[in-house]
N, C-alpha and C. Protein backbone atom coordinates (compact mmCIF):
# COMPACT_ATOMS: atom_id res chain seq x y z
N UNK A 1 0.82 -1.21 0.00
CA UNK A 1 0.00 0.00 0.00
C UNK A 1 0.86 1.26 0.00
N UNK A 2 2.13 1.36 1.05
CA UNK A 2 2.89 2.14 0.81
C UNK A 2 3.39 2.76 -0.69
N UNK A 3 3.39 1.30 -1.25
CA UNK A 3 4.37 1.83 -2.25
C UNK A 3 3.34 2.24 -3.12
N UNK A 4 2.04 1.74 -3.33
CA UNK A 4 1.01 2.38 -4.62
C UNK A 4 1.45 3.66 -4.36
N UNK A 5 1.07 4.32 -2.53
CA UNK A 5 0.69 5.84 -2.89
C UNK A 5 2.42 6.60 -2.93
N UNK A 6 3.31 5.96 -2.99
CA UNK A 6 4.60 6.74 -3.25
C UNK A 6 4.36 6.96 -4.79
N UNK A 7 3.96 5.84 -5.39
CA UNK A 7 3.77 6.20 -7.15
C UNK A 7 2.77 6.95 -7.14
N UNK A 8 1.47 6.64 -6.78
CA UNK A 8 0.23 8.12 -7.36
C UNK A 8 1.27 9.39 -6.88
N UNK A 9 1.89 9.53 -5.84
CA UNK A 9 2.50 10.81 -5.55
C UNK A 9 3.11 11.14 -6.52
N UNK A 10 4.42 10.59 -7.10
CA UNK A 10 5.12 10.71 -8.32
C UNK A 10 4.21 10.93 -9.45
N UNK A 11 3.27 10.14 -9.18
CA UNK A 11 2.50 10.65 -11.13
C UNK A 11 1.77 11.66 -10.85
N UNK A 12 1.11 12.19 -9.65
CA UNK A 12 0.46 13.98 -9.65
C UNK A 12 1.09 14.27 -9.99
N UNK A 13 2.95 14.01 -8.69
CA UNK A 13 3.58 15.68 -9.36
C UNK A 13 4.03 15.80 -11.07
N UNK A 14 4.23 14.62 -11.77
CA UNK A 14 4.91 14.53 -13.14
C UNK A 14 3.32 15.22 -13.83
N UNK A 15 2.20 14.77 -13.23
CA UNK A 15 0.88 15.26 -13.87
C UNK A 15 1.11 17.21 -13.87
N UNK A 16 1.80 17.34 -12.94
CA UNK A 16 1.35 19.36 -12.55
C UNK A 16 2.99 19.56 -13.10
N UNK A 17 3.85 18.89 -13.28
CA UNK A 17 5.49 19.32 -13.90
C UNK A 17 5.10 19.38 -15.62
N UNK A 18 4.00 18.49 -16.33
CA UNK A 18 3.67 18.56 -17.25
C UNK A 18 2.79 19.52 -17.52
N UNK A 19 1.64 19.62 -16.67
CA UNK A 19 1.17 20.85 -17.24
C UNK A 19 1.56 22.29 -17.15
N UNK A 20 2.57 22.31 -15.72
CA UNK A 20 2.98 23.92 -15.95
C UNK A 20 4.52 23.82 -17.10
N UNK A 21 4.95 22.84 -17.39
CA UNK A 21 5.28 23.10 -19.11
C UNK A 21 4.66 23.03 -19.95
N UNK A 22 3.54 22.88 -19.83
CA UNK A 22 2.61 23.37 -21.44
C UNK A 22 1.91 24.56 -21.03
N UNK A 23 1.84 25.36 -19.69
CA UNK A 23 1.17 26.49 -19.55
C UNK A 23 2.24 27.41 -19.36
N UNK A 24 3.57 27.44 -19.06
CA UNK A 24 4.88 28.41 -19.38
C UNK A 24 4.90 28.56 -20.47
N UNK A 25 5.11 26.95 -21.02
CA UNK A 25 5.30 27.61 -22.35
C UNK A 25 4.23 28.47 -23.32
N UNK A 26 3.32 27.90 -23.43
CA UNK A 26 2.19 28.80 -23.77
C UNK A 26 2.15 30.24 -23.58
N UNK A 27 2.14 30.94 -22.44
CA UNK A 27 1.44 31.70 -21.78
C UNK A 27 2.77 32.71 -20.97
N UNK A 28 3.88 31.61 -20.20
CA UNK A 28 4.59 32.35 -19.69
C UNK A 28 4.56 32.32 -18.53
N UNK A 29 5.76 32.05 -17.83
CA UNK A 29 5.31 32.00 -16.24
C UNK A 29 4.64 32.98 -15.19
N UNK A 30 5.13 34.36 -15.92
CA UNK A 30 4.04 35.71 -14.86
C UNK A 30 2.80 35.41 -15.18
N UNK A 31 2.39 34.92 -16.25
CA UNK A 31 0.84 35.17 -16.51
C UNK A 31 0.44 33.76 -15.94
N UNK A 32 0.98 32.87 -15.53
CA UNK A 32 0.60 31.52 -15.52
C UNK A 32 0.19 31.33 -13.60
N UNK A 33 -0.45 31.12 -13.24
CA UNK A 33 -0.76 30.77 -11.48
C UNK A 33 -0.82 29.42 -11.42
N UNK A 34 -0.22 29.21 -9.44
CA UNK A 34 -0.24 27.72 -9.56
C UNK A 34 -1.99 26.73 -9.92
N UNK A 35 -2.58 28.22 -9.57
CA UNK A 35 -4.23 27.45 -9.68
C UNK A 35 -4.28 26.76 -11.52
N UNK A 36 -4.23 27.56 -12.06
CA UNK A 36 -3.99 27.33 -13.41
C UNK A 36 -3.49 25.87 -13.86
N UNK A 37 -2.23 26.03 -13.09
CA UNK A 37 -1.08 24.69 -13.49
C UNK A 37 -2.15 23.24 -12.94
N UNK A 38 -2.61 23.52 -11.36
CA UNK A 38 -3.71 22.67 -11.13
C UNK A 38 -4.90 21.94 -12.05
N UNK A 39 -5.41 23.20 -12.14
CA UNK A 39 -6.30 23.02 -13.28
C UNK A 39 -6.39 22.42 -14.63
N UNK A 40 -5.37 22.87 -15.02
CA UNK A 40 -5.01 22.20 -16.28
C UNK A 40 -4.73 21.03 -16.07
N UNK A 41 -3.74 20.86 -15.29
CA UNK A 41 -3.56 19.23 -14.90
C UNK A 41 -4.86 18.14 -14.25
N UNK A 42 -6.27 18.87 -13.79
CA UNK A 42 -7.09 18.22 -13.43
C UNK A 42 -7.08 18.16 -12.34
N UNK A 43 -6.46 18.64 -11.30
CA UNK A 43 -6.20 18.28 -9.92
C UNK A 43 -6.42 19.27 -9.09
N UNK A 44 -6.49 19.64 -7.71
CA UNK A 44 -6.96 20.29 -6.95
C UNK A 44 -6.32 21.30 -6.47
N UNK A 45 -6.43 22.32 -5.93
CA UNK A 45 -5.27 23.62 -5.62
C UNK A 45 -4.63 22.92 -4.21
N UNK A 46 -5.39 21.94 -3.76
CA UNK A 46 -4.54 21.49 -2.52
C UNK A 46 -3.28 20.67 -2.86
N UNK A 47 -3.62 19.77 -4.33
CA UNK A 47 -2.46 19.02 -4.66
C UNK A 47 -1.61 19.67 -5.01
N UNK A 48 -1.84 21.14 -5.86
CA UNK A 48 -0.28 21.66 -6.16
C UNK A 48 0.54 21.71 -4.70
N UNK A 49 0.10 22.49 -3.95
CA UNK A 49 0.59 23.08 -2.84
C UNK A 49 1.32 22.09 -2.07
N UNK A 50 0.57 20.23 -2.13
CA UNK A 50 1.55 19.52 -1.23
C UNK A 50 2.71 19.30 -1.97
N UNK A 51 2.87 19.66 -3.50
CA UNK A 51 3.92 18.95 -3.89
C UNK A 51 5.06 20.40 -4.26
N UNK A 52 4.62 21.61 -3.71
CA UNK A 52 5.54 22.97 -4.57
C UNK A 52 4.99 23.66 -3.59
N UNK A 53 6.16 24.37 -2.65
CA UNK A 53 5.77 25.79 -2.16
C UNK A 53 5.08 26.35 -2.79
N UNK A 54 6.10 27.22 -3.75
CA UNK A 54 5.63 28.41 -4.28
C UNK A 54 5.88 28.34 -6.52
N UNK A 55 5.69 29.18 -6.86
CA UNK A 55 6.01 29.14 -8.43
C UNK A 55 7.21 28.88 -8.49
N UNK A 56 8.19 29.20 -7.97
CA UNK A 56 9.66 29.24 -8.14
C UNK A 56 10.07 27.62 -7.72
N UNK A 57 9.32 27.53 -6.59
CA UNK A 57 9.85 25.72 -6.53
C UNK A 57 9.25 24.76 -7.58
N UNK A 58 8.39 24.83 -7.98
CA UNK A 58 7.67 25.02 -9.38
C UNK A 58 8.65 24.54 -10.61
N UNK A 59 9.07 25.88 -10.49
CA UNK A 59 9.76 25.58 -11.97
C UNK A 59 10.93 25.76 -12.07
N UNK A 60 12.17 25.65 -10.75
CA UNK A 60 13.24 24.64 -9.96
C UNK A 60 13.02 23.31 -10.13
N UNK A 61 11.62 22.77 -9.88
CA UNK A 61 11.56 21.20 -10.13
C UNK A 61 12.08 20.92 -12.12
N UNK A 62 10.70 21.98 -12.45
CA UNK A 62 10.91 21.67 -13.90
C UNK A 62 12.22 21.66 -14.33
N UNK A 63 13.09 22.11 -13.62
CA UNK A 63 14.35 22.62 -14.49
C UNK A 63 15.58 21.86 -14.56
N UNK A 64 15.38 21.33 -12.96
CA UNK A 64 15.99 19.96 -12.58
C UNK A 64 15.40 18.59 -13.56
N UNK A 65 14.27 18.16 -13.90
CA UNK A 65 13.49 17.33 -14.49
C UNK A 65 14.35 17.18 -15.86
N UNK A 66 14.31 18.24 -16.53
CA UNK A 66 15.54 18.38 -17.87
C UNK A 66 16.84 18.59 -17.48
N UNK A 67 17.01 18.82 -16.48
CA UNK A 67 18.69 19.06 -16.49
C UNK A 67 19.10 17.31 -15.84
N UNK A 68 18.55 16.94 -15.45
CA UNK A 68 19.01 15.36 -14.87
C UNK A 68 19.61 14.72 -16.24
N UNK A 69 18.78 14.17 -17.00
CA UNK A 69 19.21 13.39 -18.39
C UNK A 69 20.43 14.15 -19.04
N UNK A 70 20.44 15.59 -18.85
CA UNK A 70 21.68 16.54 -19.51
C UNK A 70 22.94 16.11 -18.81
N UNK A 71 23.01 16.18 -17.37
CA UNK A 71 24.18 16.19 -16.41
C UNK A 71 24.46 14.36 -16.55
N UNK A 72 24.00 13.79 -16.96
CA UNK A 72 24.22 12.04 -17.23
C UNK A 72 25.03 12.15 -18.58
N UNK A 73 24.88 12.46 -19.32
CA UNK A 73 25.28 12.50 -20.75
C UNK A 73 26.73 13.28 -20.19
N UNK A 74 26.98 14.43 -20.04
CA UNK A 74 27.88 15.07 -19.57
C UNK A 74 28.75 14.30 -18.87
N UNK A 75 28.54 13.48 -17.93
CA UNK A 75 29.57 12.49 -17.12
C UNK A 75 30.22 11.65 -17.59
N UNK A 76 29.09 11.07 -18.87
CA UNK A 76 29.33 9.59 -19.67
C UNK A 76 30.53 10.68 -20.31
N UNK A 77 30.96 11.74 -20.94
CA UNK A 77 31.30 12.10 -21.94
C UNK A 77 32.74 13.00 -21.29
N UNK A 78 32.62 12.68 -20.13
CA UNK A 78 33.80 12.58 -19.01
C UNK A 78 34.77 11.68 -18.96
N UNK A 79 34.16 10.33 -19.02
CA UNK A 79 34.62 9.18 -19.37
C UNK A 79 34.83 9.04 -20.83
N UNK A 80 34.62 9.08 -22.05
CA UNK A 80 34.86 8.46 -23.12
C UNK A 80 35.92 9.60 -23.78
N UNK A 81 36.13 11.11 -23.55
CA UNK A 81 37.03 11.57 -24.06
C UNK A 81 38.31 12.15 -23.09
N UNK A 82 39.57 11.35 -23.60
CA UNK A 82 41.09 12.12 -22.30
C UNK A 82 41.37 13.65 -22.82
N UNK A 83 40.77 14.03 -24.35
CA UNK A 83 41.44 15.35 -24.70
C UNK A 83 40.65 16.14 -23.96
N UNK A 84 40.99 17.37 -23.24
CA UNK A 84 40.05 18.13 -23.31
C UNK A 84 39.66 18.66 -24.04
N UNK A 85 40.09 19.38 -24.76
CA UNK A 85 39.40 20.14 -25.99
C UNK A 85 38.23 19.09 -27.22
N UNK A 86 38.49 17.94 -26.94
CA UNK A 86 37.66 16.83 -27.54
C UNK A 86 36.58 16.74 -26.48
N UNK A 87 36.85 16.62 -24.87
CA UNK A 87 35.35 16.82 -23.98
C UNK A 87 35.07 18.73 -24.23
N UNK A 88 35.20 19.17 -24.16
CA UNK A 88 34.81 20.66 -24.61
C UNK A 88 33.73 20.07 -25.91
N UNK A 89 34.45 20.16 -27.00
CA UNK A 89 33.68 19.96 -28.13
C UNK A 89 32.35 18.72 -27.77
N UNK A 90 32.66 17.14 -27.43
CA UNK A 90 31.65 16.82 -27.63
C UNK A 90 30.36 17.41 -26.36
N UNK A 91 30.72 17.69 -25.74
CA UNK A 91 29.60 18.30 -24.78
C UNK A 91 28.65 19.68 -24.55
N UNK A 92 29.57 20.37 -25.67
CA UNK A 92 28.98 21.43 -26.78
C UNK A 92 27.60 21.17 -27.59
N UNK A 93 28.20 20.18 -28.55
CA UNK A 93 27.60 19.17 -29.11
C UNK A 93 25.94 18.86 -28.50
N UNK A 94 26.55 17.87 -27.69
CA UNK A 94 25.46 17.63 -26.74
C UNK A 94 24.69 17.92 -26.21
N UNK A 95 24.69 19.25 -25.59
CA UNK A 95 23.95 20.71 -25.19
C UNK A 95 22.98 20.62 -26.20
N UNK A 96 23.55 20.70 -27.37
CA UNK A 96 22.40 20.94 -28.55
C UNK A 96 21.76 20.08 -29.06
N UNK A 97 22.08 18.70 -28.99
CA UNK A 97 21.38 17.87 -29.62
C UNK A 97 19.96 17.56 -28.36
N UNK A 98 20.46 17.31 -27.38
CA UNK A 98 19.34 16.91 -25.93
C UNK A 98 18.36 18.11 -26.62
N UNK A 99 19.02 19.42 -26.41
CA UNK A 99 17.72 20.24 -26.99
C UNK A 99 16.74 20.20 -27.76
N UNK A 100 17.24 19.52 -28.87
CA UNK A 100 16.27 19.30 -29.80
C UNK A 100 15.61 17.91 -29.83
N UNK A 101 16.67 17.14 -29.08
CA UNK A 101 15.91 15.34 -29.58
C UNK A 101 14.86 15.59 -27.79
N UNK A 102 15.32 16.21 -26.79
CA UNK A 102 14.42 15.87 -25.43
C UNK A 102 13.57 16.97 -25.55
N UNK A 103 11.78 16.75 -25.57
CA UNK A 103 11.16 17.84 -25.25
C UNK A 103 11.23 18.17 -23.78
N UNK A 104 11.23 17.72 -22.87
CA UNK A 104 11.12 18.46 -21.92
C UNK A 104 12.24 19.20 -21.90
N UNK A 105 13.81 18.80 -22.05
CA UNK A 105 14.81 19.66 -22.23
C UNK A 105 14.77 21.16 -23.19
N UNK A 106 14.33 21.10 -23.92
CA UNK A 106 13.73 21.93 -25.14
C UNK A 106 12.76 23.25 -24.41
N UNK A 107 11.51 22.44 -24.19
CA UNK A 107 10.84 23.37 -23.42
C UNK A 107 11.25 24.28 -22.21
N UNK A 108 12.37 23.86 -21.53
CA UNK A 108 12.55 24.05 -20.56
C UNK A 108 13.81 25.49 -20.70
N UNK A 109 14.07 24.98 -21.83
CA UNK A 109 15.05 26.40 -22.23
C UNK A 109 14.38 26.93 -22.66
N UNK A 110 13.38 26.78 -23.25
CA UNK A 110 12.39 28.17 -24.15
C UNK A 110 11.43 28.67 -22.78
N UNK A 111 11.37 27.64 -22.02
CA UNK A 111 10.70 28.40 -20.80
C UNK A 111 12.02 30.07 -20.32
N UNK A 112 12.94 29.62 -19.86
CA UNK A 112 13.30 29.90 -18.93
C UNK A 112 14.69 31.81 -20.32
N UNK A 113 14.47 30.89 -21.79
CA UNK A 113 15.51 32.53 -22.42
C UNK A 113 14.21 33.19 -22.64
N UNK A 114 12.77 32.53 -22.77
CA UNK A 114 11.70 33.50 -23.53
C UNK A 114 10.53 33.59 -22.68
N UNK A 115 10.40 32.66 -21.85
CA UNK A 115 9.44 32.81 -21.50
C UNK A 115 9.21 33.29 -19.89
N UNK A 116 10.15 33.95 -19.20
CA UNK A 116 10.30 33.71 -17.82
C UNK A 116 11.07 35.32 -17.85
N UNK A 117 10.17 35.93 -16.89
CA UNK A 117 10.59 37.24 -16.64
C UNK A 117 10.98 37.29 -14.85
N UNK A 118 12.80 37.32 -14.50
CA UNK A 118 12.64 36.94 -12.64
C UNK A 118 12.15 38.30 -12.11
N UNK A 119 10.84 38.05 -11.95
CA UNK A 119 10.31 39.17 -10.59
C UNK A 119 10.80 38.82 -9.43
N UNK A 120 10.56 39.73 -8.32
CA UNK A 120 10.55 39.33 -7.11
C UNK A 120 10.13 38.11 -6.72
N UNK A 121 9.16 37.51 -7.04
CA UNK A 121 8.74 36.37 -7.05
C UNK A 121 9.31 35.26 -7.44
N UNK A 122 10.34 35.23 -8.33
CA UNK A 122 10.90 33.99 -8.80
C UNK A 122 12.50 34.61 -8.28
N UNK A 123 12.65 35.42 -7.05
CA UNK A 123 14.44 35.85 -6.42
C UNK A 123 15.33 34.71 -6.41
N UNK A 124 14.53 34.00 -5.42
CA UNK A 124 15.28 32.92 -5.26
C UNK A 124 15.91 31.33 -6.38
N UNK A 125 15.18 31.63 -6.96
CA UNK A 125 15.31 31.18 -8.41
C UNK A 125 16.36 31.55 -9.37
N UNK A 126 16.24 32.94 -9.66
CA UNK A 126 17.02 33.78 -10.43
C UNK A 126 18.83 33.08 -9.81
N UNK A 127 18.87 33.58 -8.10
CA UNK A 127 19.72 33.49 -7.42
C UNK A 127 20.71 31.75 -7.70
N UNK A 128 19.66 30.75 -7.51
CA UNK A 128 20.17 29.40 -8.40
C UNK A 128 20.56 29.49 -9.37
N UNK A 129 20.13 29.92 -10.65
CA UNK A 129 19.94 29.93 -11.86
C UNK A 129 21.32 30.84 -12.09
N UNK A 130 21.70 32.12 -11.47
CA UNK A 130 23.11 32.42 -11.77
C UNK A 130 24.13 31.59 -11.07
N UNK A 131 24.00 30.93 -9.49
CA UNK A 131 24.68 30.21 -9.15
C UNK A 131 25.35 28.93 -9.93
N UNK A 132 24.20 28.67 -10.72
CA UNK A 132 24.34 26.89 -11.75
C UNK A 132 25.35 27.79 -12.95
N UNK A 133 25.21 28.97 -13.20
CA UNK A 133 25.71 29.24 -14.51
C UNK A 133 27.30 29.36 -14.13
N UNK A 134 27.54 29.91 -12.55
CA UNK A 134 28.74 30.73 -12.63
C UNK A 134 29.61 29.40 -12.50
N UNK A 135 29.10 28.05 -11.86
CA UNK A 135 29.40 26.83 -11.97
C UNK A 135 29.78 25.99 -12.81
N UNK A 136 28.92 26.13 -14.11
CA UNK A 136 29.19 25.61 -15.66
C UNK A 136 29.82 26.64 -16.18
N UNK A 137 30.25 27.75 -15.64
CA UNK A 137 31.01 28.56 -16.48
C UNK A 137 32.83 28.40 -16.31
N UNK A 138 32.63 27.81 -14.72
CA UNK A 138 33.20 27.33 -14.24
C UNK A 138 34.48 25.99 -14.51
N UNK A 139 33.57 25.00 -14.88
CA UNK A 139 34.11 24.19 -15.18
C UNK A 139 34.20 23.56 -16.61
N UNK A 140 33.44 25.28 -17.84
CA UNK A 140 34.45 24.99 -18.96
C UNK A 140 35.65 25.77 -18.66
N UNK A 141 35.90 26.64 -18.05
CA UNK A 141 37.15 27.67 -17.82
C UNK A 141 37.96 26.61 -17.44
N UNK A 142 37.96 25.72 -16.74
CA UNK A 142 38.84 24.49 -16.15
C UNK A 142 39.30 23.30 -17.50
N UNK A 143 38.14 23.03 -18.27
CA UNK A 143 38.79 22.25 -19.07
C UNK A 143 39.59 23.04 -20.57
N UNK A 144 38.93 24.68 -20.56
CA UNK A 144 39.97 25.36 -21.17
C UNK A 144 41.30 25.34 -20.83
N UNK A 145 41.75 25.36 -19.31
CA UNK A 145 43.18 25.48 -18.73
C UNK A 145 43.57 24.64 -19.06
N UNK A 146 42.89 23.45 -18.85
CA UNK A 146 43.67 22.10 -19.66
C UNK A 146 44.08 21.72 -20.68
N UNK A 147 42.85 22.06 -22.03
CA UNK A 147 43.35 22.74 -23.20
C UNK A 147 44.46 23.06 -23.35
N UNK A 148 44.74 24.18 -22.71
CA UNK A 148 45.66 25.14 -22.99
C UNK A 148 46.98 24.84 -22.24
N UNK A 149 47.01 23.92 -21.27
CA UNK A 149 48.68 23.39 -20.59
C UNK A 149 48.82 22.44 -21.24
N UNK A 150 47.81 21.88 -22.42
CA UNK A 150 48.24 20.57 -22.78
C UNK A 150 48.18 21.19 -24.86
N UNK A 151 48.67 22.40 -24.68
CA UNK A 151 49.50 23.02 -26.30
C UNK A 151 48.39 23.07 -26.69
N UNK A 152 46.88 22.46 -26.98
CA UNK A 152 45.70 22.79 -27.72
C UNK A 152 45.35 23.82 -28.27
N UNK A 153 45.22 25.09 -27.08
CA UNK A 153 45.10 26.62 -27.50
C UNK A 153 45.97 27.24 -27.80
N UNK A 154 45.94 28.81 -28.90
CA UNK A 154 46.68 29.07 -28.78
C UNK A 154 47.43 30.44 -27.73
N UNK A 155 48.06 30.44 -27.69
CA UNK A 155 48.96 31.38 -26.52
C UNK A 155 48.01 32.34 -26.12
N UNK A 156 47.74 33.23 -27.11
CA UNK A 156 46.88 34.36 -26.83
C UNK A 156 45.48 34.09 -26.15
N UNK A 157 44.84 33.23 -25.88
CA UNK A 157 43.64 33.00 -25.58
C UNK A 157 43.70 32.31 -24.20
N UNK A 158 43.10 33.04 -23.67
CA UNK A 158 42.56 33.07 -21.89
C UNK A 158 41.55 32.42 -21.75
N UNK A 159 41.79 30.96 -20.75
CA UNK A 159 40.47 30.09 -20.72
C UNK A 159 39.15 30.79 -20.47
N UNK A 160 39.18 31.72 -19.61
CA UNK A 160 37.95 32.00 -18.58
C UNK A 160 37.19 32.80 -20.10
N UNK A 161 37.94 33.69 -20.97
CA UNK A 161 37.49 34.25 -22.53
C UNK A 161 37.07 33.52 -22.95
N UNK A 162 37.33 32.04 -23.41
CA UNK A 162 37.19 31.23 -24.04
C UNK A 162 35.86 30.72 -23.72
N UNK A 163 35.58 30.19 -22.50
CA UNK A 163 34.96 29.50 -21.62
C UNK A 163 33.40 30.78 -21.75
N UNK A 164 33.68 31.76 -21.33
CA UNK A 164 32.71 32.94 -21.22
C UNK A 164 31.86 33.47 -23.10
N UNK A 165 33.05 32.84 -23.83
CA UNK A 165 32.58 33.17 -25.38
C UNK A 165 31.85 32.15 -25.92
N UNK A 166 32.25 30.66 -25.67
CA UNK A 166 31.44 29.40 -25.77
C UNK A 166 29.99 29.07 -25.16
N UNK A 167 29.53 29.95 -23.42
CA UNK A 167 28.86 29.94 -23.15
C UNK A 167 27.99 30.75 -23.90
N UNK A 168 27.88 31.77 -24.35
CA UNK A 168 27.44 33.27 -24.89
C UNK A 168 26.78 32.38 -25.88
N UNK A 169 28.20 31.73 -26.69
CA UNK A 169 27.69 31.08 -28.42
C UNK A 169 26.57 30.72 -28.09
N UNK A 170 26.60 29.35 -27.20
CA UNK A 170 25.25 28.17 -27.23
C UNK A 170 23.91 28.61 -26.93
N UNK A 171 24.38 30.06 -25.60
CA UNK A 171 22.88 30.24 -25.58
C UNK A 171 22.29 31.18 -26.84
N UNK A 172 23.45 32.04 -27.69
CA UNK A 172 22.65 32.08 -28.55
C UNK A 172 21.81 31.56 -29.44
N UNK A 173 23.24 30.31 -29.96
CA UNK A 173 21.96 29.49 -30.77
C UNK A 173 20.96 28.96 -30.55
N UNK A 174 20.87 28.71 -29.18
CA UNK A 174 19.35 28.27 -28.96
C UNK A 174 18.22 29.08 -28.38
N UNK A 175 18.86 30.84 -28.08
CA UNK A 175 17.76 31.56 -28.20
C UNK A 175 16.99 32.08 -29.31
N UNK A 176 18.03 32.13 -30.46
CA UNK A 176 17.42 32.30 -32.00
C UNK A 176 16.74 30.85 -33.23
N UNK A 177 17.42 29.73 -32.49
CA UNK A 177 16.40 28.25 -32.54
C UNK A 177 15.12 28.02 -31.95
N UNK A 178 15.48 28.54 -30.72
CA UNK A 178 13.75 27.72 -30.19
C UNK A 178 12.96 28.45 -30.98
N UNK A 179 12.63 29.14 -30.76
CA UNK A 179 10.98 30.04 -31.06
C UNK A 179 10.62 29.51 -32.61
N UNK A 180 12.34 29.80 -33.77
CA UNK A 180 11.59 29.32 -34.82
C UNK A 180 12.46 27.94 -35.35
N UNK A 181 12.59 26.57 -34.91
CA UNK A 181 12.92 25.63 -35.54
C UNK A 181 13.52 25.48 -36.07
N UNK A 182 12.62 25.98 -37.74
CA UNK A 182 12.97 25.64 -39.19
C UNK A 182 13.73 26.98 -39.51
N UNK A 183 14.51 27.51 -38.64
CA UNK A 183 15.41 28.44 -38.72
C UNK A 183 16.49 28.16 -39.47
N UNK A 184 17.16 27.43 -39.10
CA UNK A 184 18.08 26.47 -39.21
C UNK A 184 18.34 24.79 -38.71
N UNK A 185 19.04 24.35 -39.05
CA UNK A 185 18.95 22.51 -38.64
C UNK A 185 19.57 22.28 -37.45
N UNK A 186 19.59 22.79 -36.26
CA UNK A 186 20.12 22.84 -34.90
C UNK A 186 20.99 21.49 -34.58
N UNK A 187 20.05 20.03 -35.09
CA UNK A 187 20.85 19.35 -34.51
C UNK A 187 21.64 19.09 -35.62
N UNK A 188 21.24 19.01 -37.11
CA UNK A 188 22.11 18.45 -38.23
C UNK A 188 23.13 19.18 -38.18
N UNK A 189 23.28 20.68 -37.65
CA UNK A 189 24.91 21.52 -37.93
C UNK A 189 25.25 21.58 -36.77
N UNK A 190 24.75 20.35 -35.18
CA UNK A 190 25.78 21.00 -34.41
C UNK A 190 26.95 20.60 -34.02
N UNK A 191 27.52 19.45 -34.87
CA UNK A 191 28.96 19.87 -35.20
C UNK A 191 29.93 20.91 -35.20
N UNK A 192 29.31 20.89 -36.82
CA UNK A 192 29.77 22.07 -37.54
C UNK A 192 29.57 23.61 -37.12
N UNK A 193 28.45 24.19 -35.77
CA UNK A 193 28.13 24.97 -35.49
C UNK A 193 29.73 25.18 -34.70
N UNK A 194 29.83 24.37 -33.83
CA UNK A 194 30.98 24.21 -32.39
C UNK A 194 32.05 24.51 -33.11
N UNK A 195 32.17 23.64 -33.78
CA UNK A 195 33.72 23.71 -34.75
C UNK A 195 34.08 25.17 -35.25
N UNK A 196 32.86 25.87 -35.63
CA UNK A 196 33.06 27.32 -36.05
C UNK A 196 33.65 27.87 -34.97
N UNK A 197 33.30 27.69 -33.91
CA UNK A 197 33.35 28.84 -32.52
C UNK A 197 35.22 27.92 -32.06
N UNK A 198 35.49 26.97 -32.04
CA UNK A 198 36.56 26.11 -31.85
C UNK A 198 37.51 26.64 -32.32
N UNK A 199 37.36 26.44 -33.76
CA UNK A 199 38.56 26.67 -34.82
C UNK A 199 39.26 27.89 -34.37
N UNK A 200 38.62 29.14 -33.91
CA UNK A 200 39.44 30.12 -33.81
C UNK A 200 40.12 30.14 -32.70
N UNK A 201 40.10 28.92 -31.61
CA UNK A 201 41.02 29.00 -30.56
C UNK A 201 41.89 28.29 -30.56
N UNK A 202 41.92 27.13 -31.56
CA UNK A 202 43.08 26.25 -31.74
C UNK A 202 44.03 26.60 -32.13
N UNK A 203 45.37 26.39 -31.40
CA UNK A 203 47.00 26.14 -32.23
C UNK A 203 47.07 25.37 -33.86
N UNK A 204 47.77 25.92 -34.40
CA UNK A 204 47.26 25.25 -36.05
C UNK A 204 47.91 23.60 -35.78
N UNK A 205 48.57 23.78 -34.93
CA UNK A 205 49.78 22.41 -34.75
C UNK A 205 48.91 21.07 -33.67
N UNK A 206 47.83 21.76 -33.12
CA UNK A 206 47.87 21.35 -32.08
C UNK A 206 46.84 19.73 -32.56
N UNK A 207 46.85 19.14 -34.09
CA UNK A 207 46.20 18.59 -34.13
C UNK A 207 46.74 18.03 -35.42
């Protein structure tokens, strides 16, 4: 009996994590209430509330939900490449493909470059959300250094530059991808996208 209601628990909350990604995305998180997210999902304003403080824990869950399958791929890809500049590149890569092949991953960035304005209301959120960045900004600046003690880069180029220009790239391309798709082929060029932004930091020798 225990264990049925540990699963109905799990499938409300995946029931109200699903619908406030189809009502962010839609609509947008200021305009969106947890009654709403309830609603849509079929369920009661008491069930949001046992499973989410507030909006911000909300869509902290959502964000974690897509970032889990991302940070797995990332580890595996820890293990399968010794270059760094080869884990740099394929995890570049990767960033972009999850985007496009995982919807919830997908949605979850178009939630959060287009659709998510941090009010006061989402502080504490915002406050994570630069914390996670200054973290992944973090630890490409680290596998740049490595790069770069191991002859890859060339002389002139400063990991933390490097690291801070790579981040910039990706979220561009996928703030000018999401909204329109058929923009361009996101996952078919993202190779060739990385490699553009790459090439200009490599030693000509270093390969």
């Amino acid at each position: 009996m225990a264990r049925r209601t540990k699963e109905e628990a799990l499938e409300t909350r995946n029931q109200l994590l699903d619908s406030a990604e189809q009502l962010f995305s839609a609509n947008g998180v200021a305009q969106t209430t947890l009654n709403d997210v309830a609603a849509n999902a079929g369920l009661t304003r008491g069930a949001i509330y046992w499973h989410f403080k507030n909006k911000a824990d909300l869509l902290e869950a959502l964000c974690e939900r897509a970032r889990m399958p991302l940070e797995d791929a990332m580890n595996s890809l820890n293990d399968s490449h010794a270059s760094p500049l080869d884990r740099i590149r394929a995890k570049s890569v990767e960033v972009l493909r999850q985007v496009v092949g995982d919807a919830h991953c997908r949605s979850v960035f178009n939630i959060t470059l287009h659709k998510c304005e941090f009010t006061d209301e989402l502080a504490s959120l915002k406050k994570r959300h630069l914390e996670g960045r200054d973290d992944c900004l973090s630890q490409i600046e680290q596998e740049f250094a490595e790069a770069a003690a191991s002859g890859q880069l060339r002389k002139d180029i400063k990991p933390r530059m490097a690291a801070i220009g790579l981040l910039s790239y990706i979220d561009g391309l996928l703030y000018h991808w999401l909204p329109v798709p058929e923009y361009f082929s996101l996952g078919d060029e993202a190779d060739a996208l990385i490699d553009i932004y790459l090439s200009g930091l490599i030693r000509n020798d270093s390969r």
